[in-house]
PDB file of N, CA and C in Angstrom:
ATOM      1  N   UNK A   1     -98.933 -67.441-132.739  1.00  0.00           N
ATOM      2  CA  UNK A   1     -99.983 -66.545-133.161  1.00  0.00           C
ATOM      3  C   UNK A   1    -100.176 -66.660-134.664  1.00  0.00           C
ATOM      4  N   UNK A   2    -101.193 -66.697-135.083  1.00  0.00           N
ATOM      5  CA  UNK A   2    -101.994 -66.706-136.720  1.00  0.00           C
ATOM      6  C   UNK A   2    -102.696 -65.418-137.125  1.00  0.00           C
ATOM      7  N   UNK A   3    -102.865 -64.901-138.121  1.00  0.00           N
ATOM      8  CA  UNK A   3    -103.838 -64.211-138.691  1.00  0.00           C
ATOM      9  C   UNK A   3    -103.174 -62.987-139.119  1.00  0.00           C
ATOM     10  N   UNK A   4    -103.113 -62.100-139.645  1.00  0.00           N
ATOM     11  CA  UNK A   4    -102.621 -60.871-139.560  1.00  0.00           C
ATOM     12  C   UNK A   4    -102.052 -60.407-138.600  1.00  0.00           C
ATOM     13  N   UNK A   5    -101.214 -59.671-138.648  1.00  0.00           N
ATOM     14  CA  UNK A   5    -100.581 -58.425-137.976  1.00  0.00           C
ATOM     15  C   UNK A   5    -101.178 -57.090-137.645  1.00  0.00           C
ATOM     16  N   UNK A   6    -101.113 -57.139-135.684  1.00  0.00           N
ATOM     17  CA  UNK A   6    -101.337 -55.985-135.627  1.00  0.00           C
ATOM     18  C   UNK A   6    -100.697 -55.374-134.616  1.00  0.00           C
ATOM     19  N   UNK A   7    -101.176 -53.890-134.360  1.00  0.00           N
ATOM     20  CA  UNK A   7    -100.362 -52.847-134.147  1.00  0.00           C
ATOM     21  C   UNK A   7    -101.033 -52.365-132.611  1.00  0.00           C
ATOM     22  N   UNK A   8    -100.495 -52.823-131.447  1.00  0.00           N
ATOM     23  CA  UNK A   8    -101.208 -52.567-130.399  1.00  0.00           C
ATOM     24  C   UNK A   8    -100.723 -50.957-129.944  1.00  0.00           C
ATOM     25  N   UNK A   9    -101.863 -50.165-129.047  1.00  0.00           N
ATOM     26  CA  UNK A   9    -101.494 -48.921-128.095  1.00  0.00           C
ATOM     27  C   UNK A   9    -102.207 -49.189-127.195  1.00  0.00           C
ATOM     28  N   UNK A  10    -101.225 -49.246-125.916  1.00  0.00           N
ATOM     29  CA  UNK A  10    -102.030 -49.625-124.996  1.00  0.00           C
ATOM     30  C   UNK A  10    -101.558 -48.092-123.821  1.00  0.00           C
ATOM     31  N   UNK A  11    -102.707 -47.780-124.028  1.00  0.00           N
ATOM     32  CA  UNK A  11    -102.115 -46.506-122.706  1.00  0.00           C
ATOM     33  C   UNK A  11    -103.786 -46.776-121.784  1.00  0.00           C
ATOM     34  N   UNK A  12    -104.007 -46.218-120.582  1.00  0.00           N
ATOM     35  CA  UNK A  12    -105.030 -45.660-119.532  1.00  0.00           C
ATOM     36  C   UNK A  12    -105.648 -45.179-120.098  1.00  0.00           C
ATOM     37  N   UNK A  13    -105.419 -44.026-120.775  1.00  0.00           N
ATOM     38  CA  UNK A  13    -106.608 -42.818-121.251  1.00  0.00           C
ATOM     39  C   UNK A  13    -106.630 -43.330-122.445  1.00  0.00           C
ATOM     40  N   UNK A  14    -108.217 -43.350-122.649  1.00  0.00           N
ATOM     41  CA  UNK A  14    -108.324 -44.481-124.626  1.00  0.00           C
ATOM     42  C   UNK A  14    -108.724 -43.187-125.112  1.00  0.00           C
ATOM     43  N   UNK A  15    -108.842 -41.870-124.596  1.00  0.00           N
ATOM     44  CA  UNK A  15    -108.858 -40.732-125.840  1.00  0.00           C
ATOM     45  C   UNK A  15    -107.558 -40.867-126.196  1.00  0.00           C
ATOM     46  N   UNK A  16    -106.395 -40.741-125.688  1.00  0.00           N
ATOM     47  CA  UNK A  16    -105.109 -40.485-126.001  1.00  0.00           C
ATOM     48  C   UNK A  16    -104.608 -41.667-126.911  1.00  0.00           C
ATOM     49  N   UNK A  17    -104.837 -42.983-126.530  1.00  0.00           N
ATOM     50  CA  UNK A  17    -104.623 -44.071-127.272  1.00  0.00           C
ATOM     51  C   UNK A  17    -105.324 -43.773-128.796  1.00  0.00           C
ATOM     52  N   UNK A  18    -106.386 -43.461-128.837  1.00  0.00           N
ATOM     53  CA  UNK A  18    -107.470 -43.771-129.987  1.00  0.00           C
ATOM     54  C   UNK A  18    -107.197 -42.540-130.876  1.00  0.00           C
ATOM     55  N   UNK A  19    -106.136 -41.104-129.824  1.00  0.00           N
ATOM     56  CA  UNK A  19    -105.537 -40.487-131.494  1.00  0.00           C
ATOM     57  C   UNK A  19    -104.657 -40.532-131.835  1.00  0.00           C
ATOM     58  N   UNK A  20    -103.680 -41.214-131.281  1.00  0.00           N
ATOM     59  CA  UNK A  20    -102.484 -42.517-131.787  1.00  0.00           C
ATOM     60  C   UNK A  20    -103.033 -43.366-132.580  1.00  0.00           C
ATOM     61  N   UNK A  21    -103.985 -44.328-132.075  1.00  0.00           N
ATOM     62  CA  UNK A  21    -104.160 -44.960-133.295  1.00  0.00           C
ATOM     63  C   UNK A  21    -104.689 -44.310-134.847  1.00  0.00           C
ATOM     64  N   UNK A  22    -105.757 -43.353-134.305  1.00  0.00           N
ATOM     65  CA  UNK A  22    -106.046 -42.623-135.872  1.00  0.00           C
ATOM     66  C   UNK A  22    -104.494 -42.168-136.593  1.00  0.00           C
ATOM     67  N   UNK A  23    -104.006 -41.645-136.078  1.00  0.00           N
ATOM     68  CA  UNK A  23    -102.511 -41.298-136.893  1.00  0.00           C
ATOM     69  C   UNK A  23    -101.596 -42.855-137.429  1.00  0.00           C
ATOM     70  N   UNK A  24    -101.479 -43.426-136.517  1.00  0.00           N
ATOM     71  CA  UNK A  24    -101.036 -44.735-137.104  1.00  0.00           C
ATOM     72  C   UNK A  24    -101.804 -45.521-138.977  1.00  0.00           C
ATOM     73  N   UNK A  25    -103.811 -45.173-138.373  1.00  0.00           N
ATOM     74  CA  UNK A  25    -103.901 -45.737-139.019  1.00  0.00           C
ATOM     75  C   UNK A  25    -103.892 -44.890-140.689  1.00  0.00           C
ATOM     76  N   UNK A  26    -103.661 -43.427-140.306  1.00  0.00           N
ATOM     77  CA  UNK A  26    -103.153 -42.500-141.941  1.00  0.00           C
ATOM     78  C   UNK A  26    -102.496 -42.897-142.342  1.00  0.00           C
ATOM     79  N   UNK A  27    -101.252 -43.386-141.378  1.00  0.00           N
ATOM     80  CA  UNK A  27    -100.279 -44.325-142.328  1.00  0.00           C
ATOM     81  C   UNK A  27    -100.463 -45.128-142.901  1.00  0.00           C
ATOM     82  N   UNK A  28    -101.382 -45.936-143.050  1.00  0.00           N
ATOM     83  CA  UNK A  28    -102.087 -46.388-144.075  1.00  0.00           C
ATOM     84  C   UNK A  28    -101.259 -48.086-143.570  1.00  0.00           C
ATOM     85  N   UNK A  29    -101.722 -48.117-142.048  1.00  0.00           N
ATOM     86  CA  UNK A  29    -101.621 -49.391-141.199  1.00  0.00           C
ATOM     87  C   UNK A  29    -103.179 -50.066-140.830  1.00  0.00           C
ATOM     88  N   UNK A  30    -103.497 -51.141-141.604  1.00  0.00           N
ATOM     89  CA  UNK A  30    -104.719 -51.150-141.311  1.00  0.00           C
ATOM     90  C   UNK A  30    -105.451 -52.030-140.093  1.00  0.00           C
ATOM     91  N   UNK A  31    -104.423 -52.722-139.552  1.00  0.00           N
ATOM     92  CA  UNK A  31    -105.135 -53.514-138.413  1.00  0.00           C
ATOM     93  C   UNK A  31    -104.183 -52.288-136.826  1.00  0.00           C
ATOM     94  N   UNK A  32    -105.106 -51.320-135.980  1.00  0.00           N
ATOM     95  CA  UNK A  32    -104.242 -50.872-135.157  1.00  0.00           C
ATOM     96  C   UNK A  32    -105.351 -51.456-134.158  1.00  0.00           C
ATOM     97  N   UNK A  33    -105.028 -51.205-133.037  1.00  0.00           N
ATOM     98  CA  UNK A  33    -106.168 -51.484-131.473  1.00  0.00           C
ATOM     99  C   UNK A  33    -105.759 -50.750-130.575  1.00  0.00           C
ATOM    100  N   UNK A  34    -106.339 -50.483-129.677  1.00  0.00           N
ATOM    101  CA  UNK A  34    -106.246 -49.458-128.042  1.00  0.00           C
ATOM    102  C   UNK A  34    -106.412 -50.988-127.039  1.00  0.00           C
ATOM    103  N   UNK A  35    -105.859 -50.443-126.403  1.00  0.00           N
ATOM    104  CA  UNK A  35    -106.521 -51.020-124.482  1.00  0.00           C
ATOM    105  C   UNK A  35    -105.332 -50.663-123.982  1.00  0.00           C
ATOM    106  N   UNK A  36    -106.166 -50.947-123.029  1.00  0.00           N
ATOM    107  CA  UNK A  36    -105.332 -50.656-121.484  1.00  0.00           C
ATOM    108  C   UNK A  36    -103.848 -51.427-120.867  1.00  0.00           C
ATOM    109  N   UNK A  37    -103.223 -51.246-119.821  1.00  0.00           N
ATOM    110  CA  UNK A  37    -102.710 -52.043-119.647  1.00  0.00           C
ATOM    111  C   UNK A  37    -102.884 -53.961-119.107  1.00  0.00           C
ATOM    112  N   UNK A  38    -103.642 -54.177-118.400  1.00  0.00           N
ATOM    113  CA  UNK A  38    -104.362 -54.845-118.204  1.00  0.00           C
ATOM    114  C   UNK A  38    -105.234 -55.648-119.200  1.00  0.00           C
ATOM    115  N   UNK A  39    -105.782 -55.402-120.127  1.00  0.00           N
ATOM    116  CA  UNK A  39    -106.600 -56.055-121.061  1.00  0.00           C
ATOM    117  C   UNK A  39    -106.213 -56.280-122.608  1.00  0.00           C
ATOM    118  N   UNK A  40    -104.502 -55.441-122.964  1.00  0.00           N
ATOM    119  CA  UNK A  40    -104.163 -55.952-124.250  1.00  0.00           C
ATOM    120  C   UNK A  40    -104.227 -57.250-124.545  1.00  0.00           C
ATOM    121  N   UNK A  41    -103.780 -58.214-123.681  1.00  0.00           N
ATOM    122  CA  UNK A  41    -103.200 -59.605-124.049  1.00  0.00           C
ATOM    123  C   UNK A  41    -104.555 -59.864-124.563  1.00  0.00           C
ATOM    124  N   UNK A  42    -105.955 -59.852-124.224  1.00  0.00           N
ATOM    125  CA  UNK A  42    -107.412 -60.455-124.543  1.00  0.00           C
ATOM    126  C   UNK A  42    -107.290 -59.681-125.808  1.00  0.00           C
ATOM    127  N   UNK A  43    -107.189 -58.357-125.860  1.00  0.00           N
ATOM    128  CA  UNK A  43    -107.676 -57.900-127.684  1.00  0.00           C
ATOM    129  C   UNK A  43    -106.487 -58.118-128.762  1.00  0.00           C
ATOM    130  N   UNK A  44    -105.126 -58.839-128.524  1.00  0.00           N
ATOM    131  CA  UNK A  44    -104.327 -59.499-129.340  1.00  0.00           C
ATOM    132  C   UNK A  44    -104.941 -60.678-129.872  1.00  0.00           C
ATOM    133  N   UNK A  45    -105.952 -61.663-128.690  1.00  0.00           N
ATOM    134  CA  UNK A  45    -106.351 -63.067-129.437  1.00  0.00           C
ATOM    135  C   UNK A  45    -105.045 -63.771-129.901  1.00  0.00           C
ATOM    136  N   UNK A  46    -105.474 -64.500-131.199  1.00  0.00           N
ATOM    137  CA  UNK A  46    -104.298 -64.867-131.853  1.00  0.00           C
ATOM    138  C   UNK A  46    -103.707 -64.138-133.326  1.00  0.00           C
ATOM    139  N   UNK A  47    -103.824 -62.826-133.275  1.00  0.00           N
ATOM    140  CA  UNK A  47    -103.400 -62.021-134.087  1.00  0.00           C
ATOM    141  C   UNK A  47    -101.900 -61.769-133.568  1.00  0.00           C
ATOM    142  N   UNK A  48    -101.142 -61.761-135.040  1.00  0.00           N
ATOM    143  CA  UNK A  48     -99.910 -61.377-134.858  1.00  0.00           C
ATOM    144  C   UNK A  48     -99.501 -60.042-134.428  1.00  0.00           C
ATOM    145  N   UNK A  49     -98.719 -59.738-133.328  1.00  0.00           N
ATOM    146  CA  UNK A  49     -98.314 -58.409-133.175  1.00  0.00           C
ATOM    147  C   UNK A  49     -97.182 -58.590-133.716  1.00  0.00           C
ATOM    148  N   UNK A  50     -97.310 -56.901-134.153  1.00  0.00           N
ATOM    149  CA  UNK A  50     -96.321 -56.223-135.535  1.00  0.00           C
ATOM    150  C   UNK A  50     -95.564 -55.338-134.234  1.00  0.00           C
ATOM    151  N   UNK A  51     -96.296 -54.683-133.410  1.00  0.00           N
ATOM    152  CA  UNK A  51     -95.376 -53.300-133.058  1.00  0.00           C
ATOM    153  C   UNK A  51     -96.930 -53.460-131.743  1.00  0.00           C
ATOM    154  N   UNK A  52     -95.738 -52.203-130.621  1.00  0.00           N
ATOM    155  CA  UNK A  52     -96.715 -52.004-129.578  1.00  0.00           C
ATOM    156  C   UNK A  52     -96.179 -50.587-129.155  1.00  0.00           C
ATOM    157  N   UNK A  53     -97.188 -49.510-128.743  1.00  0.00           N
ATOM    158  CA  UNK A  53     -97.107 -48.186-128.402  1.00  0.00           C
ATOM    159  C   UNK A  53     -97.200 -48.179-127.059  1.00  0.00           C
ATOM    160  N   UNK A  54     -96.424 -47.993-125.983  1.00  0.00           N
ATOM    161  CA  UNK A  54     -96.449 -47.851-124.840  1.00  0.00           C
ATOM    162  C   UNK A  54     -96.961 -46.215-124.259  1.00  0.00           C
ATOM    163  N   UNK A  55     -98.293 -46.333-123.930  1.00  0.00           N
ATOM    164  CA  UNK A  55     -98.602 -44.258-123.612  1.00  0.00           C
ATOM    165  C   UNK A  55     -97.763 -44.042-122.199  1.00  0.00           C
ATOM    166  N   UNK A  56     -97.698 -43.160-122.060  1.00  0.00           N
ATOM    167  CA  UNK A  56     -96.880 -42.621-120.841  1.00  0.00           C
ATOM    168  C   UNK A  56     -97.611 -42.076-119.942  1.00  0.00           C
ATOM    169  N   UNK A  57     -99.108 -42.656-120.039  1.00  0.00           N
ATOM    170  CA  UNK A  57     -99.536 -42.748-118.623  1.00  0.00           C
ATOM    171  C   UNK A  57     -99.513 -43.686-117.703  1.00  0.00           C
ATOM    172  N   UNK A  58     -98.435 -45.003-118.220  1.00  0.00           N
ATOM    173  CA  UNK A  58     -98.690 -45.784-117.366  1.00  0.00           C
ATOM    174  C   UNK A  58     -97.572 -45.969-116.194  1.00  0.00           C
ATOM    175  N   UNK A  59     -98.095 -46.800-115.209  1.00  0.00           N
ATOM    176  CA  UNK A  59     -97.372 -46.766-113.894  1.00  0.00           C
ATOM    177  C   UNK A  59     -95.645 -47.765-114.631  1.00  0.00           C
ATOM    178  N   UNK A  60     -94.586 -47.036-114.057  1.00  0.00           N
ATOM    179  CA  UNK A  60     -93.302 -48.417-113.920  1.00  0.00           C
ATOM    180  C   UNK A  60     -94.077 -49.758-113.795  1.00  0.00           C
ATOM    181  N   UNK A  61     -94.675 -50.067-112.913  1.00  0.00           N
ATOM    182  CA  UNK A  61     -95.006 -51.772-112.644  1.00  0.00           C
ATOM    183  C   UNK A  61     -95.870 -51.849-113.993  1.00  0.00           C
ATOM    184  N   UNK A  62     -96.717 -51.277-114.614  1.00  0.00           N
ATOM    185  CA  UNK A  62     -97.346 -51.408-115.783  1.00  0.00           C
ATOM    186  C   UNK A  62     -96.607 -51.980-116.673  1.00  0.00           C
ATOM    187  N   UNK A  63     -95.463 -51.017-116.909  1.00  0.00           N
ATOM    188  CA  UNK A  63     -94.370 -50.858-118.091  1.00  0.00           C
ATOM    189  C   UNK A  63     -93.886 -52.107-118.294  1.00  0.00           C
ATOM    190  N   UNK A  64     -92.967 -52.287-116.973  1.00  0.00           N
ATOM    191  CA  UNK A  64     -92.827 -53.655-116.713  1.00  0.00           C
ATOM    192  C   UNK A  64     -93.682 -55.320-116.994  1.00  0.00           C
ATOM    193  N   UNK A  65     -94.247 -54.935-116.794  1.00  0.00           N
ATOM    194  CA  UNK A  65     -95.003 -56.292-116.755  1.00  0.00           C
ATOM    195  C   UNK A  65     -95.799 -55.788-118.695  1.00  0.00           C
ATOM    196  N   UNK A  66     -95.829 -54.990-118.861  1.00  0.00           N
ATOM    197  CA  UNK A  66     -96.129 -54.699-120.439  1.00  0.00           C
ATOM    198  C   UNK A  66     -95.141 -55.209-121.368  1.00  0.00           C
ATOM    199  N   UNK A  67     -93.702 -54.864-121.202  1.00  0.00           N
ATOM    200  CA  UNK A  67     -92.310 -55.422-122.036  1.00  0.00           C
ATOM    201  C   UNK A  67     -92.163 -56.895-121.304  1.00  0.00           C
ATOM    202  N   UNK A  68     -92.287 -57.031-120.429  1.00  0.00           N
ATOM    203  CA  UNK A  68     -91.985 -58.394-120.240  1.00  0.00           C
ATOM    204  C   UNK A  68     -92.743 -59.208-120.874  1.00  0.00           C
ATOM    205  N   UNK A  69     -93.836 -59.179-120.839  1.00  0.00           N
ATOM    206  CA  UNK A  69     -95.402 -59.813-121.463  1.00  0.00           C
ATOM    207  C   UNK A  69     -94.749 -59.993-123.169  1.00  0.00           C
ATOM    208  N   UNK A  70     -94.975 -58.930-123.556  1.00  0.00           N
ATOM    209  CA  UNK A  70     -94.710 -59.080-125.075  1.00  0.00           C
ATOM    210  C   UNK A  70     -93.197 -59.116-125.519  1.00  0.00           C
ATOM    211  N   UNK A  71     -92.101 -59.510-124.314  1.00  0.00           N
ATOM    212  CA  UNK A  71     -91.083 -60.438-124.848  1.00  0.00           C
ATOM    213  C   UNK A  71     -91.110 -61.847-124.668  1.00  0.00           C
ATOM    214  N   UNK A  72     -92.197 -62.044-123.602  1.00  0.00           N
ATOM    215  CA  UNK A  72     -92.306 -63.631-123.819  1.00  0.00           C
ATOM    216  C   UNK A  72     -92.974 -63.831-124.910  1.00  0.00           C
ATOM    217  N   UNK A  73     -94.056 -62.900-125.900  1.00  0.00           N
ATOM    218  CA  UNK A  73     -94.773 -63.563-126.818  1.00  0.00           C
ATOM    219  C   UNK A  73     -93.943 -63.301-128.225  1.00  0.00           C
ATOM    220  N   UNK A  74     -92.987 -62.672-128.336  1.00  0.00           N
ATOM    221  CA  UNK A  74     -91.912 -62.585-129.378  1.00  0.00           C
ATOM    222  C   UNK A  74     -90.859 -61.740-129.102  1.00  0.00           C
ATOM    223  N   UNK A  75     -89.598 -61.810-128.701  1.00  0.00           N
ATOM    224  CA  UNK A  75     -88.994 -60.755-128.267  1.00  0.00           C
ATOM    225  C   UNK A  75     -88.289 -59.850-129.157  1.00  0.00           C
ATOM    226  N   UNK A  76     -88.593 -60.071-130.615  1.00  0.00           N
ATOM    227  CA  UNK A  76     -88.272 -59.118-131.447  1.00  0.00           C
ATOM    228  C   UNK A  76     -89.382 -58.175-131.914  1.00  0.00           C
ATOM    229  N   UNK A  77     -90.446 -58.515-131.480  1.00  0.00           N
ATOM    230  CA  UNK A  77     -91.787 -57.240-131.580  1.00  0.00           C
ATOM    231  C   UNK A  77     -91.336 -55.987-131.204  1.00  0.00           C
ATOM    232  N   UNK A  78     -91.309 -54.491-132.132  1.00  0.00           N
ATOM    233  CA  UNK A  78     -90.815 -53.874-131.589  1.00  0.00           C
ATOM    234  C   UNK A  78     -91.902 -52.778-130.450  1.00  0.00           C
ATOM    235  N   UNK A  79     -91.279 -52.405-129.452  1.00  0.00           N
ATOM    236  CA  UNK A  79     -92.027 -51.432-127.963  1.00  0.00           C
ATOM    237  C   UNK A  79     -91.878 -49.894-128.632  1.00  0.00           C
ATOM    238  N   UNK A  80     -92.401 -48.809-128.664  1.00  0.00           N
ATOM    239  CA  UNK A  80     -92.679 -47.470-128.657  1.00  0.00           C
ATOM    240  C   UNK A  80     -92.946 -47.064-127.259  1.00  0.00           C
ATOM    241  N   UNK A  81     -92.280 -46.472-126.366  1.00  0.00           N
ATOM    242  CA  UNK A  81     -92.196 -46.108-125.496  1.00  0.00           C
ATOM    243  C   UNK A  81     -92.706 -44.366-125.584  1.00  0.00           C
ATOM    244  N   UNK A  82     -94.221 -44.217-125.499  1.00  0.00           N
ATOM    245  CA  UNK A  82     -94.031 -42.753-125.176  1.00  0.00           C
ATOM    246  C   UNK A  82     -93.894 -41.557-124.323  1.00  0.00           C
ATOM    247  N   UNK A  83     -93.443 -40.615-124.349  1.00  0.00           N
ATOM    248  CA  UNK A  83     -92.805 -39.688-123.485  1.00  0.00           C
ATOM    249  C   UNK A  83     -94.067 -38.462-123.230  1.00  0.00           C
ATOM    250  N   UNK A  84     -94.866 -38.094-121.790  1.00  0.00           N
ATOM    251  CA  UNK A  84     -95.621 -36.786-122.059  1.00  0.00           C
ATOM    252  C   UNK A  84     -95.007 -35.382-122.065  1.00  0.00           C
ATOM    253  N   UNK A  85     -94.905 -34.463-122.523  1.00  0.00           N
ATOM    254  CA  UNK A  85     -94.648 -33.613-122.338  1.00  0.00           C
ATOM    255  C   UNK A  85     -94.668 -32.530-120.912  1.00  0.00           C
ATOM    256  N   UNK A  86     -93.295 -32.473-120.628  1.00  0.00           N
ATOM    257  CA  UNK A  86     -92.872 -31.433-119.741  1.00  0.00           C
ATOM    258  C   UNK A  86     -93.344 -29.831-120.002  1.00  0.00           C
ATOM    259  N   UNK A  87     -94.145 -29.806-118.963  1.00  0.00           N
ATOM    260  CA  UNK A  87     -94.962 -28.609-119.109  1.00  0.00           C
ATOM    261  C   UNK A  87     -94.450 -27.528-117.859  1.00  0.00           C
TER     262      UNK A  87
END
């Protein structure tokens, strides 16, 4: 992979993704992206991933095939696994 570094969130719901990424990007991270499970690998291209946000709407087989995916494409990229709240 070439070009900058970026910062994937890939959850189901792209409201939930997209205010993850706004907070990511206060941190003053300037390349972040949303998608789904299914369609990250297309909006990586050949941009370097830095880091990936896992939302916690997604299914186990998602998860799975999400960490596996982006340990074949570097296996020191680090995963954010997030947790929803117990209500």
């Amino acid at each position: 992979m070439t070009g900058e570094g970026m910062i994937m969130v890939i959850n189901r719901t792209i409201t939930d993704a997209e205010n993850l990424k706004e907070l990511i990007e206060f941190m003053d991270e300037p390349e972040v992206c949303t998608s789904t499970p299914a369609e990250w690998r297309s909006q990586v291209g050949q941009s370097r991933l830095d880091a990936v946000f896992v939302g916690p709407d997604l299914s186990e087989t998602e998860i799975r095939s999400v960490v596996g995916d982006v340990g074949k494409l570097d296996p020191n990229i680090p995963i954010v696994m997030l947790h929803g709240l117990d209500r």
